[in-house]
C-alpha atoms as a PDB file:
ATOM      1  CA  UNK A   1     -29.148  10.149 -48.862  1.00  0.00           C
ATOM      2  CA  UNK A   2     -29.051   6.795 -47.807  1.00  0.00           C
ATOM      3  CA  UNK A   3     -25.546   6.208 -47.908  1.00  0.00           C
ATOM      4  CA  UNK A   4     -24.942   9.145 -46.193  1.00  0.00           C
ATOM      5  CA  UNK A   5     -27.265   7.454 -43.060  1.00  0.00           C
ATOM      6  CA  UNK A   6     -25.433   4.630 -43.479  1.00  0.00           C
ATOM      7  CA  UNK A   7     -21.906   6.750 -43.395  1.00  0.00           C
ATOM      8  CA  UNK A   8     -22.964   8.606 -40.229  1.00  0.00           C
ATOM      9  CA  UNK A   9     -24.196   5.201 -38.580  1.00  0.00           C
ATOM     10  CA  UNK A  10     -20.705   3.517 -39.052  1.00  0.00           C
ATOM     11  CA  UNK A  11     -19.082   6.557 -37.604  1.00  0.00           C
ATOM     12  CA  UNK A  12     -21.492   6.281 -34.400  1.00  0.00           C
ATOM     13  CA  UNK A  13     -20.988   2.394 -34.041  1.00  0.00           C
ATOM     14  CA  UNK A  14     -16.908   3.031 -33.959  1.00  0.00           C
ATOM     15  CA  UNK A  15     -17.463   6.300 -31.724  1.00  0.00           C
ATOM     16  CA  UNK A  16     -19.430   3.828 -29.314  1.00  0.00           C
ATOM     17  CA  UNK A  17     -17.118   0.932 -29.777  1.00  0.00           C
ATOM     18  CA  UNK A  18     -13.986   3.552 -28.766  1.00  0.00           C
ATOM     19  CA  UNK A  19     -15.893   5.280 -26.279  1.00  0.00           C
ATOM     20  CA  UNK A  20     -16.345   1.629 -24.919  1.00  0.00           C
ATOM     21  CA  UNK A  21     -12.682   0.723 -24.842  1.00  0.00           C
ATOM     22  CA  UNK A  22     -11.572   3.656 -23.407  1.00  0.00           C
ATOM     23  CA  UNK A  23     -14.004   3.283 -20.607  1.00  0.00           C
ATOM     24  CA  UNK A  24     -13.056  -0.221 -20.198  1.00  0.00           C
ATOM     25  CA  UNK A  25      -9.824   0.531 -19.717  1.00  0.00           C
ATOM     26  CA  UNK A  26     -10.526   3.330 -17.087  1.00  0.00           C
ATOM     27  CA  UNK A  27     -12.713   0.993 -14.901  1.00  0.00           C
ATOM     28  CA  UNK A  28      -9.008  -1.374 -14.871  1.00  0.00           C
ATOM     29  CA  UNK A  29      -6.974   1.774 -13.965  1.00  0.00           C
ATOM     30  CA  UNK A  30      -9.651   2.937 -11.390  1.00  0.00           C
ATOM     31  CA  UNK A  31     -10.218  -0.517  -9.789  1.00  0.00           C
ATOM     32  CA  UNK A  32      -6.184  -1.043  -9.729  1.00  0.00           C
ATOM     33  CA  UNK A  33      -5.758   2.348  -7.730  1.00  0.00           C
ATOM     34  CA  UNK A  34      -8.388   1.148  -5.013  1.00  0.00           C
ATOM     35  CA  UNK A  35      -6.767  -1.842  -4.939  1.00  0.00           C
ATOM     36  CA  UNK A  36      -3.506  -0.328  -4.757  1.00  0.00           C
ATOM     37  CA  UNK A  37      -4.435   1.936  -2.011  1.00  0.00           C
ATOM     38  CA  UNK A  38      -5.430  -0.567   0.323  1.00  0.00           C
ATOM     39  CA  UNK A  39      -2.783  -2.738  -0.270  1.00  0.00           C
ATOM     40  CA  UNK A  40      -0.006  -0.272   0.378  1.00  0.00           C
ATOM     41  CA  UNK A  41      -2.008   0.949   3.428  1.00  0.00           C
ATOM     42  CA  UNK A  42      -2.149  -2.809   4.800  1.00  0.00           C
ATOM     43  CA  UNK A  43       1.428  -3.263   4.477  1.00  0.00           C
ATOM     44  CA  UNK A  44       2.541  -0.050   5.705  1.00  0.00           C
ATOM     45  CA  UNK A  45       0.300  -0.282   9.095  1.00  0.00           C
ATOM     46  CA  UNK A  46       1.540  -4.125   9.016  1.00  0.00           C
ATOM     47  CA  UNK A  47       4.809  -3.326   9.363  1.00  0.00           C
ATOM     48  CA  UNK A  48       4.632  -0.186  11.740  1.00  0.00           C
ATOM     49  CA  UNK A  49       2.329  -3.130  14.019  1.00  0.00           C
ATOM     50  CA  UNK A  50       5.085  -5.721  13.757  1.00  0.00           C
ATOM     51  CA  UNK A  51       7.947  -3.162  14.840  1.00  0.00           C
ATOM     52  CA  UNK A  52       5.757  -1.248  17.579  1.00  0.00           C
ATOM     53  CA  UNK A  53       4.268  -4.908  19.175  1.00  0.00           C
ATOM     54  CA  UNK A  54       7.893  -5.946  19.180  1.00  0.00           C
ATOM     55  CA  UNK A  55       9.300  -2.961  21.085  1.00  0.00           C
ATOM     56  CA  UNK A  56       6.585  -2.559  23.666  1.00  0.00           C
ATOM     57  CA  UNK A  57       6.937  -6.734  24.455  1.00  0.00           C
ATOM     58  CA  UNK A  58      10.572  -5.982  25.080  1.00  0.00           C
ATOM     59  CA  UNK A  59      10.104  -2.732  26.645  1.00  0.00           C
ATOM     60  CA  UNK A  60       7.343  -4.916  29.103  1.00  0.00           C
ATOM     61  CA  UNK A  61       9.943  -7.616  29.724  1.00  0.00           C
ATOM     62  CA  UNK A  62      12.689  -4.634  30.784  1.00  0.00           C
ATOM     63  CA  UNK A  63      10.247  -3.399  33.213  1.00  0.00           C
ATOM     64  CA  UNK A  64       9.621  -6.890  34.515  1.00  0.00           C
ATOM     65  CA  UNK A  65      13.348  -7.424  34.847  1.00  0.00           C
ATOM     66  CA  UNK A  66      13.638  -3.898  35.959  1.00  0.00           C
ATOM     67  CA  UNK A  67      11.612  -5.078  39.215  1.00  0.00           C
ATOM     68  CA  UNK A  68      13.317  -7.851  40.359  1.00  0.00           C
ATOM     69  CA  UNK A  69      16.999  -7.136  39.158  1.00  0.00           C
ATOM     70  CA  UNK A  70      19.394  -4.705  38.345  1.00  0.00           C
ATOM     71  CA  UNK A  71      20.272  -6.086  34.741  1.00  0.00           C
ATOM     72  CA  UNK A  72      17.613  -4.063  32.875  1.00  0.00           C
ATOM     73  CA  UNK A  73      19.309  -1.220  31.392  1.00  0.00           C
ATOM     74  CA  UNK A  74      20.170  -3.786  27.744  1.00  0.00           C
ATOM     75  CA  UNK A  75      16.064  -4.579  27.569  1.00  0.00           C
ATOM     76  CA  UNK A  76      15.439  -0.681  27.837  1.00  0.00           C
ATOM     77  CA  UNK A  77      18.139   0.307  25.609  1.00  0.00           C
ATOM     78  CA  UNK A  78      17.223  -2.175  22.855  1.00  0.00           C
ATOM     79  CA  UNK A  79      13.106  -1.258  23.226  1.00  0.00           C
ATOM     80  CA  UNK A  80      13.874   2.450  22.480  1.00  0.00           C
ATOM     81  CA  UNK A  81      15.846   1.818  19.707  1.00  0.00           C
ATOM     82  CA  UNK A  82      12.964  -0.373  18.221  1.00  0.00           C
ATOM     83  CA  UNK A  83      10.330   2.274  19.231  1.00  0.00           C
ATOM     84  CA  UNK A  84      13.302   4.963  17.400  1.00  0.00           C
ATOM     85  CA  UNK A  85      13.038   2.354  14.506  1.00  0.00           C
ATOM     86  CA  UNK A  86       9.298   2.260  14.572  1.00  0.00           C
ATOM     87  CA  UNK A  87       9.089   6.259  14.363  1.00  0.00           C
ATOM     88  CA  UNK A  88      11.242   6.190  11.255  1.00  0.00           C
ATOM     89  CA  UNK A  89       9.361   3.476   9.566  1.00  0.00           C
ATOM     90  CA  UNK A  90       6.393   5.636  10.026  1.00  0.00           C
ATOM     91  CA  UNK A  91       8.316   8.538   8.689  1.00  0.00           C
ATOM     92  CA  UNK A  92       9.195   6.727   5.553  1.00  0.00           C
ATOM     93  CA  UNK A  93       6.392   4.593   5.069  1.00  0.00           C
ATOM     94  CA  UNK A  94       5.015   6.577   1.733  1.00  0.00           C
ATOM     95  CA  UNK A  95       8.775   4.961   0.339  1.00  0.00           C
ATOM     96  CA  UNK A  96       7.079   1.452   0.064  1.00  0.00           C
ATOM     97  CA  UNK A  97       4.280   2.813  -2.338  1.00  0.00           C
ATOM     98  CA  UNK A  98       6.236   3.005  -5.060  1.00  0.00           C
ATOM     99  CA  UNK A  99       7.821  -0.202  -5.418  1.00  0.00           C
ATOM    100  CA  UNK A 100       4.323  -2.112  -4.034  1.00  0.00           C
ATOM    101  CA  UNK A 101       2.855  -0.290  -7.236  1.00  0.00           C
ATOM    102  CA  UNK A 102       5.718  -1.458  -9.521  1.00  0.00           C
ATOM    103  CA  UNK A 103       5.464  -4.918  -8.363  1.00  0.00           C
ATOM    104  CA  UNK A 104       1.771  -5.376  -8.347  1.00  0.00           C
ATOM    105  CA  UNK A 105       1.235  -3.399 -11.679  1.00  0.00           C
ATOM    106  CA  UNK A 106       3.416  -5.843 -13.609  1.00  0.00           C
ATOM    107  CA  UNK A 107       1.314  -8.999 -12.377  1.00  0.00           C
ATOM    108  CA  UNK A 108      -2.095  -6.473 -12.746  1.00  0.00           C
ATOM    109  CA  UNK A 109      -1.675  -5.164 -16.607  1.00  0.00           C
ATOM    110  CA  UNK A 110      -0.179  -8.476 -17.746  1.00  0.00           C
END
């Protein structure tokens, strides 16, 4: 009778011990997708800033020019294509996740 205690008390301390483990490593795989999440965010709103600040300053200095002279049309031409540029990064911007989550996950599980 008593080994049989002692049998079913072994099997509860590796149960626990596994159980533990296994939790452990969900807490790493949960915390890593939070992480991930707003990393990939920050970048992708990063780079849609950098792009859109970009095309409005040169759109601004077209209009500026675009008061005073006549040579304006280049300014206006290049600002829409950076605001065209700046509606496709947005449209593609779910194509950075993948490698930001290949990268980081190497340096993360190492």
């Amino acid at each position: 009778m008593l080994q049989g205690i002692k049998h079913d008390l072994g099997d509860v301390y590796s149960d626990v011990q596994s159980y533990l483990e296994v939790s452990e490593a969900y807490v790493q795989l949960k915390a890593f997708k939070v992480i991930m999440g707003m990393v990939t965010s920050s970048v992708q709103w990063m780079l849609l800033g950098v792009v859109a600040i970009i095309s409005l300053l040169i759109l601004s200095v077209a209009a500026a020019i675009a008061i005073g002279s006549e040579y304006y049309q280049g300014f206006l031409l290049v600002g829409g294509v950076l605001l065209l540029f700046t509606y496709i990064c947005y449209l593609g911007r779910n194509r950075i996740t993948i490698p930001l989550l290949r990268t980081f996950s190497r340096y993360y599980f190492e």
